[in-house]
C-alpha atoms as a PDB file:
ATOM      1  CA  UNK A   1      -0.790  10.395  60.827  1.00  0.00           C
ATOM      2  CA  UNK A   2       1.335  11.843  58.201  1.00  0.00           C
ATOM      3  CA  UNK A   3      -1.066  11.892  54.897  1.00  0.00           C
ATOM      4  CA  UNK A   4      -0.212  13.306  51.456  1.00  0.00           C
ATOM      5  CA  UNK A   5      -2.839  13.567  48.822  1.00  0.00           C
ATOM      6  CA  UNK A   6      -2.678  13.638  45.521  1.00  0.00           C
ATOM      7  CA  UNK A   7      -5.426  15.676  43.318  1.00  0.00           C
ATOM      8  CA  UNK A   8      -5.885  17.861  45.935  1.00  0.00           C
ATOM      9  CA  UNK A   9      -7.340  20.373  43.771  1.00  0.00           C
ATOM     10  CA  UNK A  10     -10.117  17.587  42.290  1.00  0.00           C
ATOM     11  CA  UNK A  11     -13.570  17.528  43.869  1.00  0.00           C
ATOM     12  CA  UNK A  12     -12.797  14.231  46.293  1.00  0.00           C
ATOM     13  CA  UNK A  13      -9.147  16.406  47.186  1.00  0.00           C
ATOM     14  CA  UNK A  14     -11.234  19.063  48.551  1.00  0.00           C
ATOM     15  CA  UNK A  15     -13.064  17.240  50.846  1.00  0.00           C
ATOM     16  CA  UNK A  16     -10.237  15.085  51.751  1.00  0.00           C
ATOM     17  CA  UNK A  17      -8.183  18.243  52.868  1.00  0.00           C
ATOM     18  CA  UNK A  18     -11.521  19.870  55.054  1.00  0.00           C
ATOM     19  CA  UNK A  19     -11.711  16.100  56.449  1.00  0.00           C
ATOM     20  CA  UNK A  20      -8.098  15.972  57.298  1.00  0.00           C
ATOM     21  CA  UNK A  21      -7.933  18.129  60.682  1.00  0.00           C
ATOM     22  CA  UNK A  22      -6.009  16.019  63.481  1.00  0.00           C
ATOM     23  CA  UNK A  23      -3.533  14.500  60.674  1.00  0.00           C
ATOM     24  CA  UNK A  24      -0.141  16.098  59.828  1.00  0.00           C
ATOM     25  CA  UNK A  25      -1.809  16.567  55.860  1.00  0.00           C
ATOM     26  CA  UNK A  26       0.440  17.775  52.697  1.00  0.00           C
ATOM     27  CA  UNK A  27      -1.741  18.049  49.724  1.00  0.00           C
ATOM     28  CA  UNK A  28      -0.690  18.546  45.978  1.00  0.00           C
ATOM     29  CA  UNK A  29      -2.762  19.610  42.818  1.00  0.00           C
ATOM     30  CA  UNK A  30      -1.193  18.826  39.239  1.00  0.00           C
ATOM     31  CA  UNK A  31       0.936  22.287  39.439  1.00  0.00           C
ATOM     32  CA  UNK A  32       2.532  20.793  42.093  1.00  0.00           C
ATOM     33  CA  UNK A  33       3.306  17.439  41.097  1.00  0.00           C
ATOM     34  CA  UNK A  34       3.329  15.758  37.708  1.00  0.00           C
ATOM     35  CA  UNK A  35       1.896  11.823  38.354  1.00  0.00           C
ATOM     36  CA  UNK A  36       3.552  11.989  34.339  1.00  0.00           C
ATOM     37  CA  UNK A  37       6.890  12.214  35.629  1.00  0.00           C
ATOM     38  CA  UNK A  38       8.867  10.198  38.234  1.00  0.00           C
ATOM     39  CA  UNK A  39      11.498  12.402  39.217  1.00  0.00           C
ATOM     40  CA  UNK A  40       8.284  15.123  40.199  1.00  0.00           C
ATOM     41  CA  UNK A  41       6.613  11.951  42.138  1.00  0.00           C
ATOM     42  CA  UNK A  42       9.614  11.118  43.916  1.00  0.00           C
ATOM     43  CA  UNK A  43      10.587  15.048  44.384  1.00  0.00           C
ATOM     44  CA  UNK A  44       7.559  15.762  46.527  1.00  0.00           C
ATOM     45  CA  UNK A  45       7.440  12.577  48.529  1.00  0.00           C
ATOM     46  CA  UNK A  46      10.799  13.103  49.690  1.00  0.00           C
ATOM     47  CA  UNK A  47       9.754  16.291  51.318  1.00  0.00           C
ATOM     48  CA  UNK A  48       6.613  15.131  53.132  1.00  0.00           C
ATOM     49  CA  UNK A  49       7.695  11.709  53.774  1.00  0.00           C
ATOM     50  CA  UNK A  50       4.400  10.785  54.657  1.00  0.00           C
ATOM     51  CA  UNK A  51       3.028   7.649  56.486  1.00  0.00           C
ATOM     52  CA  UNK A  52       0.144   7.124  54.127  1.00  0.00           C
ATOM     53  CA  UNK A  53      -0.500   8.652  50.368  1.00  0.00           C
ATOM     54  CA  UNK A  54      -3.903   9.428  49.268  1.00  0.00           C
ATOM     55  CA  UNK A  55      -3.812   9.281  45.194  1.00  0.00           C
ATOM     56  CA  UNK A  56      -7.094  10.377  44.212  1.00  0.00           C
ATOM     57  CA  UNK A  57      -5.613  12.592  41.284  1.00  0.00           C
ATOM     58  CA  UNK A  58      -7.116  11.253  37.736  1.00  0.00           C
ATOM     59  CA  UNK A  59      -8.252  12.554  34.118  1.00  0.00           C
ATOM     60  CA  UNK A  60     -11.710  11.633  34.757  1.00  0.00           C
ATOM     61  CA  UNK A  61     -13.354  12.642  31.693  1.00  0.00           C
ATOM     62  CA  UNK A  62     -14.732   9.970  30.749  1.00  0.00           C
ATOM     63  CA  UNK A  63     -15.886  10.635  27.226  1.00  0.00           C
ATOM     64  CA  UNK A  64     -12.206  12.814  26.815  1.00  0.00           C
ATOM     65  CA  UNK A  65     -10.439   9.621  27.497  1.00  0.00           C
ATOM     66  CA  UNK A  66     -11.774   8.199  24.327  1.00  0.00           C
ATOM     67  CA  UNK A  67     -10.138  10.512  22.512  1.00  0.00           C
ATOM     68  CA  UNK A  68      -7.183  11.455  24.249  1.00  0.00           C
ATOM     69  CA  UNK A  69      -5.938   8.355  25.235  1.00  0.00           C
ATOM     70  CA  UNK A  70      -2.371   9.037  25.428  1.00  0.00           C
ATOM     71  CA  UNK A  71      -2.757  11.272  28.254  1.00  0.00           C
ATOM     72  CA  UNK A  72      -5.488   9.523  29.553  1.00  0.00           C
ATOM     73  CA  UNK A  73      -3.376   6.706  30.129  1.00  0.00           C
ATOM     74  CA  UNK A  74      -0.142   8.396  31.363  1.00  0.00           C
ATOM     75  CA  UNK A  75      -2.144  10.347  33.815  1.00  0.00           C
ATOM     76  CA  UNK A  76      -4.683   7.227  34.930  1.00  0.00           C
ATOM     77  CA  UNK A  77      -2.329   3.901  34.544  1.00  0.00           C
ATOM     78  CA  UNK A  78       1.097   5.384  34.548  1.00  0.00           C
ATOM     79  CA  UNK A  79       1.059   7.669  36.627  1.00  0.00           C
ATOM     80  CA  UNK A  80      -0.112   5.553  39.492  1.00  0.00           C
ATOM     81  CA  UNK A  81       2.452   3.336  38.758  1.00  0.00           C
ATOM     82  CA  UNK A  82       5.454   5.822  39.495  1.00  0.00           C
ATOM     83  CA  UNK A  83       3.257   6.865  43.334  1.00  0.00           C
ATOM     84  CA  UNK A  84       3.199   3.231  44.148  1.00  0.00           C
ATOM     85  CA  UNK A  85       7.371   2.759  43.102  1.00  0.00           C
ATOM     86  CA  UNK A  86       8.413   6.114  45.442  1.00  0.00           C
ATOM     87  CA  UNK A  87       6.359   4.985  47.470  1.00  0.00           C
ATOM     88  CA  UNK A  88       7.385   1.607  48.257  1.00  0.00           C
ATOM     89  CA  UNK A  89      11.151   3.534  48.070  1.00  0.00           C
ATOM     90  CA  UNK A  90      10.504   5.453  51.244  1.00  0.00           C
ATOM     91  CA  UNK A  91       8.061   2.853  52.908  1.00  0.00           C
ATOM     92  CA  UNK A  92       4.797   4.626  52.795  1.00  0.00           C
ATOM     93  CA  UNK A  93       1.477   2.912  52.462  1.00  0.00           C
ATOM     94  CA  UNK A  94      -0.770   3.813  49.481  1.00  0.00           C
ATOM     95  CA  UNK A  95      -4.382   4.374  48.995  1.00  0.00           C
ATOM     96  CA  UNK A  96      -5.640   4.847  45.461  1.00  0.00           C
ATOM     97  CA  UNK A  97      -9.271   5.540  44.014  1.00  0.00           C
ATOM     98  CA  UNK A  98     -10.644   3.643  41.338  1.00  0.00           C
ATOM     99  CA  UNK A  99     -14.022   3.140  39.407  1.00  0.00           C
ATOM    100  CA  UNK A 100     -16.991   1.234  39.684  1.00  0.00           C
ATOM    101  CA  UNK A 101     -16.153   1.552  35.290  1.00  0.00           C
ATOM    102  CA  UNK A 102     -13.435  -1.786  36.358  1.00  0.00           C
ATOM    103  CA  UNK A 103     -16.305  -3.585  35.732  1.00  0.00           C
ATOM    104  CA  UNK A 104     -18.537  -3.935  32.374  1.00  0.00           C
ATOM    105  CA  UNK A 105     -22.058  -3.638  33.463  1.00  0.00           C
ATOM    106  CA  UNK A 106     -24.047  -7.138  32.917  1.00  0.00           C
ATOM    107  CA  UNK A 107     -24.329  -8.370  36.690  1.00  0.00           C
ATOM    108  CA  UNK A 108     -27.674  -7.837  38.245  1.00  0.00           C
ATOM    109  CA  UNK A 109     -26.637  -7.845  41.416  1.00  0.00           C
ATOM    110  CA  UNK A 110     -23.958  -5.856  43.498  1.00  0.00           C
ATOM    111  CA  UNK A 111     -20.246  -6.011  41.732  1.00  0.00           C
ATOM    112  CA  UNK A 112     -18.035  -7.788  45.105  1.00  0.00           C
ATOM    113  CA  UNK A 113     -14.337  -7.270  45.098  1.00  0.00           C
ATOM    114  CA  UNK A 114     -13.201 -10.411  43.671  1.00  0.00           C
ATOM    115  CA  UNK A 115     -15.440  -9.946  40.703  1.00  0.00           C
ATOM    116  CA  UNK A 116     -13.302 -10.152  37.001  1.00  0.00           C
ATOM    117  CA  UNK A 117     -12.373  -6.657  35.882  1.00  0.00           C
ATOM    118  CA  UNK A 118     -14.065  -5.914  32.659  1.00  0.00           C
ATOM    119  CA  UNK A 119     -14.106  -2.428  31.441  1.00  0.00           C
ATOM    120  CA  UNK A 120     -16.017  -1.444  28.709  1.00  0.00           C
ATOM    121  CA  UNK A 121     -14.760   2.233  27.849  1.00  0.00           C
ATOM    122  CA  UNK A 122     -11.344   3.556  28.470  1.00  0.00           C
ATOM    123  CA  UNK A 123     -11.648   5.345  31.174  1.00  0.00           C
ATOM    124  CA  UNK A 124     -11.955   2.180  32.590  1.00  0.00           C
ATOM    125  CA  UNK A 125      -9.546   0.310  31.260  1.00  0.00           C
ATOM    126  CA  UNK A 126      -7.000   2.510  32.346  1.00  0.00           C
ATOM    127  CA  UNK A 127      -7.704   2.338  36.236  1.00  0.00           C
ATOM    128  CA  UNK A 128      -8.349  -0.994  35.739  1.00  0.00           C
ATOM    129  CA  UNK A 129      -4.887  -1.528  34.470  1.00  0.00           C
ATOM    130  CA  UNK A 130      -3.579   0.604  37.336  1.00  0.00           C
ATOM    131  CA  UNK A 131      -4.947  -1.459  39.997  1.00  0.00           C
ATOM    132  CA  UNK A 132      -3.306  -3.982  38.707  1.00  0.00           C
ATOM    133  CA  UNK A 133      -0.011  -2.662  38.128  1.00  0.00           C
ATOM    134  CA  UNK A 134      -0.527  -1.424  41.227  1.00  0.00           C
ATOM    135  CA  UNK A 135      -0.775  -4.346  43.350  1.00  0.00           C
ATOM    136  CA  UNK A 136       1.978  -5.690  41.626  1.00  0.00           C
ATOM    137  CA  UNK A 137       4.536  -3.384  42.939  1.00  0.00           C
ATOM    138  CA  UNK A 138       2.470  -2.793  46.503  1.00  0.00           C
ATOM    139  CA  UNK A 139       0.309  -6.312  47.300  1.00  0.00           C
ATOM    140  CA  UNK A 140      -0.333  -4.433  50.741  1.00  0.00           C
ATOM    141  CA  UNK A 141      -1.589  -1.484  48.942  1.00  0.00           C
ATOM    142  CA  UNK A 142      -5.247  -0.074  49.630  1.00  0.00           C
ATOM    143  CA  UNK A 143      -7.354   0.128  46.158  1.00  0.00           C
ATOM    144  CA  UNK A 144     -10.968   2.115  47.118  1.00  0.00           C
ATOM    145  CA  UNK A 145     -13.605   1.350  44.598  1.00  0.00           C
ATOM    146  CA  UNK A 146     -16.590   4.037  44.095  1.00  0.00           C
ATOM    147  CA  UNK A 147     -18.956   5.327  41.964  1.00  0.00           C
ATOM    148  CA  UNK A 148     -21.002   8.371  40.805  1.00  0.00           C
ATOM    149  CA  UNK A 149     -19.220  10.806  42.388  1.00  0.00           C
ATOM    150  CA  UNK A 150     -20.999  14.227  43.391  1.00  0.00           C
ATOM    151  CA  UNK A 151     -19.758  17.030  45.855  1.00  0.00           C
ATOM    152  CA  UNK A 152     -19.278  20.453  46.160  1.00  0.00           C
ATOM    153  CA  UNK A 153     -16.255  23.002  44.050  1.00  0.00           C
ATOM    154  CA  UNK A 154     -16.497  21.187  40.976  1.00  0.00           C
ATOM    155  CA  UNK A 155     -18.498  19.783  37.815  1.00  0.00           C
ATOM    156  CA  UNK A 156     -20.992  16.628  39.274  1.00  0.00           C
ATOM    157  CA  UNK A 157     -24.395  15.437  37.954  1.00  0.00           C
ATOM    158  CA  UNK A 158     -26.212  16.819  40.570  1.00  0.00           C
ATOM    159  CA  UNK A 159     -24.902  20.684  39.688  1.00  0.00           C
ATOM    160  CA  UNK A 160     -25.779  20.204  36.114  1.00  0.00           C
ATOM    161  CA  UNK A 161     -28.970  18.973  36.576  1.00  0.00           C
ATOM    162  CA  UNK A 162     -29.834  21.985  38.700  1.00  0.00           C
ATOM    163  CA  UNK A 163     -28.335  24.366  36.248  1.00  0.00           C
ATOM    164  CA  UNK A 164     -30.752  23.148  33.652  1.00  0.00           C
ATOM    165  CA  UNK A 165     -33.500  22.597  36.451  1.00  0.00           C
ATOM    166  CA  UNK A 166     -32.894  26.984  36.755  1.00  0.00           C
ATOM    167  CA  UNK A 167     -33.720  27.492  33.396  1.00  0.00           C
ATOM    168  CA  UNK A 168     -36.074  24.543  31.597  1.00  0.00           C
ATOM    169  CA  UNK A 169     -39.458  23.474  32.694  1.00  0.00           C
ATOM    170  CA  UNK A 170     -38.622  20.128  31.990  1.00  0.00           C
ATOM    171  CA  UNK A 171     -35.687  17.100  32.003  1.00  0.00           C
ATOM    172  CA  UNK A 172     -35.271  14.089  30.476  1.00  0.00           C
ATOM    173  CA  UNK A 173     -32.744  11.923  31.935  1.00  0.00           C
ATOM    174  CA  UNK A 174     -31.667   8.237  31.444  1.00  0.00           C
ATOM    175  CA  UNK A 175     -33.393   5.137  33.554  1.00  0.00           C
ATOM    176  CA  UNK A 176     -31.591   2.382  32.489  1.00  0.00           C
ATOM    177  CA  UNK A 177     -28.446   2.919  34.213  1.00  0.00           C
ATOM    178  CA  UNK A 178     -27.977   2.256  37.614  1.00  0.00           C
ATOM    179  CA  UNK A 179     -25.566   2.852  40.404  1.00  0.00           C
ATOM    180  CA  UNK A 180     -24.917   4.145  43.885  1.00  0.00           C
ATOM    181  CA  UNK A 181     -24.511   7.993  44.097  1.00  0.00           C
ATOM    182  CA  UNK A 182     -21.921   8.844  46.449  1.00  0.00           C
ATOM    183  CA  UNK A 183     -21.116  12.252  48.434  1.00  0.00           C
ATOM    184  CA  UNK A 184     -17.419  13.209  48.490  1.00  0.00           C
ATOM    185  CA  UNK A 185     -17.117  14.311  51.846  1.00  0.00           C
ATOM    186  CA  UNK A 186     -18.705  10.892  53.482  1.00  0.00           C
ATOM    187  CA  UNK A 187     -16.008   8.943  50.884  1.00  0.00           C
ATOM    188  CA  UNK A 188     -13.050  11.229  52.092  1.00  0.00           C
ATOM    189  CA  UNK A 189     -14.421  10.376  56.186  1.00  0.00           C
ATOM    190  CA  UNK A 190     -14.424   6.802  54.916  1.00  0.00           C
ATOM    191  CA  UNK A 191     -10.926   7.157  53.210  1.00  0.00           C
ATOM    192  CA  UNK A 192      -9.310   8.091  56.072  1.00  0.00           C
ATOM    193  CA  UNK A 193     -10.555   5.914  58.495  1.00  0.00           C
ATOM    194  CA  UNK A 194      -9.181   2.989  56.171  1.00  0.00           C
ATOM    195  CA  UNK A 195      -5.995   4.699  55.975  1.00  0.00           C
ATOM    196  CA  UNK A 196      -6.145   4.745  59.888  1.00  0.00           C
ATOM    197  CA  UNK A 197      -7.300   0.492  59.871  1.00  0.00           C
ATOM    198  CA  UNK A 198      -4.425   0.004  58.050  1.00  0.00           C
ATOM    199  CA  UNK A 199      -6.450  -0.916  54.992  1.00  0.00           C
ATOM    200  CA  UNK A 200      -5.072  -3.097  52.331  1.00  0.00           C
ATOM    201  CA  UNK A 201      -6.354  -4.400  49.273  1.00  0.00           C
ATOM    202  CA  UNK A 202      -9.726  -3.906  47.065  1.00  0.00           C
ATOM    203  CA  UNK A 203     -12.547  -2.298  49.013  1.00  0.00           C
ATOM    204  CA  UNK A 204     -15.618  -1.267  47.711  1.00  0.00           C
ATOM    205  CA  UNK A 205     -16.512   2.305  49.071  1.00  0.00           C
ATOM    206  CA  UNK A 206     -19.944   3.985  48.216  1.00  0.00           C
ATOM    207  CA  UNK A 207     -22.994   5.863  49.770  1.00  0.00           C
ATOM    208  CA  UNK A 208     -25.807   2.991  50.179  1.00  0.00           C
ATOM    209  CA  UNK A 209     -28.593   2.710  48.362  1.00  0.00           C
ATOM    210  CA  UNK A 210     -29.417   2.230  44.674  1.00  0.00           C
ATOM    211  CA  UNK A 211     -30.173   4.543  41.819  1.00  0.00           C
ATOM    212  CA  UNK A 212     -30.830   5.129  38.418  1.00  0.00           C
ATOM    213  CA  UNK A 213     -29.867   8.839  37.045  1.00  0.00           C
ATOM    214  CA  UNK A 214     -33.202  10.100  36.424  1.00  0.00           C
ATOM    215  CA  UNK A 215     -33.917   8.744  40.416  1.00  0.00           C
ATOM    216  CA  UNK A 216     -30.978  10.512  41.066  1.00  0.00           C
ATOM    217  CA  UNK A 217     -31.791  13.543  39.389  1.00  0.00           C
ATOM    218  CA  UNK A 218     -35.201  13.894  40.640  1.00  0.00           C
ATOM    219  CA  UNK A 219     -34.034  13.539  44.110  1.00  0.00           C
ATOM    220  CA  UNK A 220     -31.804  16.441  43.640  1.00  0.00           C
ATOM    221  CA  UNK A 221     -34.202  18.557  41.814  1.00  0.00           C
ATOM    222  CA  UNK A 222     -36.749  17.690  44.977  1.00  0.00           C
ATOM    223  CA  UNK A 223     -34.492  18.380  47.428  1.00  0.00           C
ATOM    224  CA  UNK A 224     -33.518  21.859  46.241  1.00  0.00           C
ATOM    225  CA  UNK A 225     -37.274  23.071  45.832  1.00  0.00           C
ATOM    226  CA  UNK A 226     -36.781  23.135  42.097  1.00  0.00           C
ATOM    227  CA  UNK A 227     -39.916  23.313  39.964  1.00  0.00           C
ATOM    228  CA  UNK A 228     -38.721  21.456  37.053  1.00  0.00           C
ATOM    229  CA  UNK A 229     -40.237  18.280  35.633  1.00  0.00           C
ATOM    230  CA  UNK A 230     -37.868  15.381  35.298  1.00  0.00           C
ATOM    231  CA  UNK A 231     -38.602  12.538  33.252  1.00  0.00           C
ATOM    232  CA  UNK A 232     -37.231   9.364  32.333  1.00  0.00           C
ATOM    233  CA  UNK A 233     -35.564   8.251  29.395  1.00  0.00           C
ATOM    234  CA  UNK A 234     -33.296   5.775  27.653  1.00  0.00           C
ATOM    235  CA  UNK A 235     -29.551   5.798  26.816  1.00  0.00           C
ATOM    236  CA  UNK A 236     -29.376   5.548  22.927  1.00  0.00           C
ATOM    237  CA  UNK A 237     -31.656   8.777  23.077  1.00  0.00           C
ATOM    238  CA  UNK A 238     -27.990  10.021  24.389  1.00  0.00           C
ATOM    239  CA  UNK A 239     -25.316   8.721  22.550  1.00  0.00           C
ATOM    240  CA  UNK A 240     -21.997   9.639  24.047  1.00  0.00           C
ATOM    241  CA  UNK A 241     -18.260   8.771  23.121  1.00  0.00           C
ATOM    242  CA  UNK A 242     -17.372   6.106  25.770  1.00  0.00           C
ATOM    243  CA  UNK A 243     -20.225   3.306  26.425  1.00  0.00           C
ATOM    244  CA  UNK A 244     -21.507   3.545  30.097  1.00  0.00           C
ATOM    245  CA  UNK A 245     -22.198   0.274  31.965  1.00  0.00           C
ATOM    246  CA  UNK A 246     -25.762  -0.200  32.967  1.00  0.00           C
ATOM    247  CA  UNK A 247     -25.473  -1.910  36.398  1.00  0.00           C
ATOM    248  CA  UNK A 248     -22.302  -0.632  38.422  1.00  0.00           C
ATOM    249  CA  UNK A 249     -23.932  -0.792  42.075  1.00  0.00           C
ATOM    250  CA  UNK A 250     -20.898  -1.989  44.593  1.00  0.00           C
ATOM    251  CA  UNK A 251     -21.510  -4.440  47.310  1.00  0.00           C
ATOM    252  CA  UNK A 252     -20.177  -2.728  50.115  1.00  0.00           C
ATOM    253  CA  UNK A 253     -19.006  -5.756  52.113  1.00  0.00           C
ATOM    254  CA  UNK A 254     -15.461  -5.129  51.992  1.00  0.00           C
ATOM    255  CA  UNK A 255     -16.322  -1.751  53.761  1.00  0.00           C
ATOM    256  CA  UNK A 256     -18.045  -3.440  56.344  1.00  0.00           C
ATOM    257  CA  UNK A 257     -15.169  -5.715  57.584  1.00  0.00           C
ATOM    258  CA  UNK A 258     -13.560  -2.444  58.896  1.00  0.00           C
ATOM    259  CA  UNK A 259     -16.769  -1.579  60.733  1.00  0.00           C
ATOM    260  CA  UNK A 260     -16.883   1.492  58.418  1.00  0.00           C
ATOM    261  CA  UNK A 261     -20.843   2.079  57.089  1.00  0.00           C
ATOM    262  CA  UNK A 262     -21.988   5.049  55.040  1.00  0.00           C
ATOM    263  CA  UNK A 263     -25.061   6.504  54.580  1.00  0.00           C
ATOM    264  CA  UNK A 264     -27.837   6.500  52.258  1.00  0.00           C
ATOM    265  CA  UNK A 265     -26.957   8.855  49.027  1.00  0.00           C
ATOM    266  CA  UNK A 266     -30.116  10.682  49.424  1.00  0.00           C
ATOM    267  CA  UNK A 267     -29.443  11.520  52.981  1.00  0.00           C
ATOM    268  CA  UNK A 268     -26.344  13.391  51.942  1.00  0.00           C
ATOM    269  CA  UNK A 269     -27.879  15.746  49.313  1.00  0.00           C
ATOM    270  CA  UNK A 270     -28.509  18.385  52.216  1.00  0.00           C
ATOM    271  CA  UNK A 271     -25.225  18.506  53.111  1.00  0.00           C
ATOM    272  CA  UNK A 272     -24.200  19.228  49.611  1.00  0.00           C
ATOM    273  CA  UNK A 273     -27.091  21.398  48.397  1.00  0.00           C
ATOM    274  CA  UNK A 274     -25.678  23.324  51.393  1.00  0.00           C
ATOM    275  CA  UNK A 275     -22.065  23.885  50.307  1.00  0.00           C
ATOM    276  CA  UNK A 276     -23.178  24.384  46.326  1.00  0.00           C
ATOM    277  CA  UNK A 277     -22.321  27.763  45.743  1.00  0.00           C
ATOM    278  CA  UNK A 278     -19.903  28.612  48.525  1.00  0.00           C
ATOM    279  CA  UNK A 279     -16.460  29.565  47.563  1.00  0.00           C
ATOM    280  CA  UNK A 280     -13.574  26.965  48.415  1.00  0.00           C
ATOM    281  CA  UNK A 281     -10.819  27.731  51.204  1.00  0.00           C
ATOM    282  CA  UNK A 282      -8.470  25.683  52.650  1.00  0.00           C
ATOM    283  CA  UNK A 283      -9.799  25.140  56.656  1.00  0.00           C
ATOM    284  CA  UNK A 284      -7.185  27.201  59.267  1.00  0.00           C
END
């Protein structure tokens, strides 16, 4: 399969190029291409004329997009907008990752696909308004759903919390939001295999099992031997720019009709407490 990805240099773009062996892979960080500007979208795609593109690029700060929303949306909704137009122009499929922040937070059960897109910061308002623009140009187009992504070669939760872990005795971390950590390598395996079912429209895509982030955190600090007490604690002792929604667990069931599972979350923290630390390189 010819595959080009997009945010290649991103945390998910690293483990999609290590997971990519057997495919004929281009991959492209923002030096490369500028999702800002057609004529560098189309520029690149020409060249690779690829069977599938990966578009995982994004300005995921989440808290930066609420004040920087000009490029938050030229990078998130436009941007997007121009793959999905070359794309269509030289009749490649296109798989793009989006947010479990589509949806505002008030369900108590497990968000499915067909479930009304309600964002409550901007963040997710702008890949919200991508996957819709989006499937407006490409109906057949692939939109992958996730949430609370961790991995190695670059900032996550998990790396944070074991930064401070190194040098407090103890953490406080919130217990009122919950969602399904997920591993970037497993969601790059799971990525590609959609790419090779042919996937088309909105699947949910996300490491099972349920969390809150002081259950994630305290996994991670257990895992890594750390002595550090973590304790829970509530969001307004936190206040942050862009409003977090408190239940954003994804049903996988759309995942499922491709006969693709994933793991638990906590069964991937070895794998990642593993690569923390190592230097990045491109595989041979």
């Amino acid at each position: 399969m010819r595959l080009t990805v997009f945010g290649a240099t991103g945390m998910l773009g690293k483990a999609l190029v290590r997971q990519s062996s057997g495919n004929e892979l281009t991959a492209f960080g923002s030096s490369d291409a500028d999702l800002r500007s057609p004529a560098s979208v189309e520029a690149v795609l020409r060249v690779s004329r690829p069977e599938w593109i990966v578009l995982s690029a994004a300005y995921t700060d989440v808290d930066g997009c609420e004040t920087h929303r000009t490029l938050a949306a030229a990078v998130n909704t436009e941007g997007p907008q121009h793959v999905a137009r070359a794309a269509l122009a030289i009749g490649a499929k296109l798989l793009f990752v989006s947010t479990d922040y589509v949806f505002n937070g008030k369900k108590t059960s497990p968000y499915e696909t067909d479930d009304p897109r309600d964002p409550i910061n901007f963040y997710g308002q702008t890949k919200a308004e991508a996957e819709a623009k989006i499937l407006a140009v490409m109906p057949e187009a692939c939109i992958v759903r996730t949430s609370w992504l961790f991995g190695p070669w670059g900032k996550c939760f998990p790396d944070t919390i074991l930064k401070l872990a190194a040098s407090r005795g103890e953490l406080d971390v919130v217990d009122d939001q919950r969602g399904s950590p997920t591993y970037t390598f497993d969601l790059a395996e799971a990525i590609l295999k959609l790419c090779h079912a042919d996937g088309k429209g909105i699947v949910h895509c996300t490491n099972s099992g349920v969390a809150s982030w002081y259950e994630f955190a305290a996994e991670v600090v257990r895992q890594a031997g750390a002595t550090a007490e973590v304790r829970p604690t509530t969001s307004d002792k936190f206040p942050r720019p862009a409003a977090r929604p408190a239940y954003s667990v994804l049903s996988n069931r759309s995942l499922g009709k491709y006969g693709i599972t994933m793991r638990s979350w906590r069964d991937t923290i070895p794998d990642y407490l593993r690569l923390r630390g190592t230097a990045w390189s491109e595989p041979a």
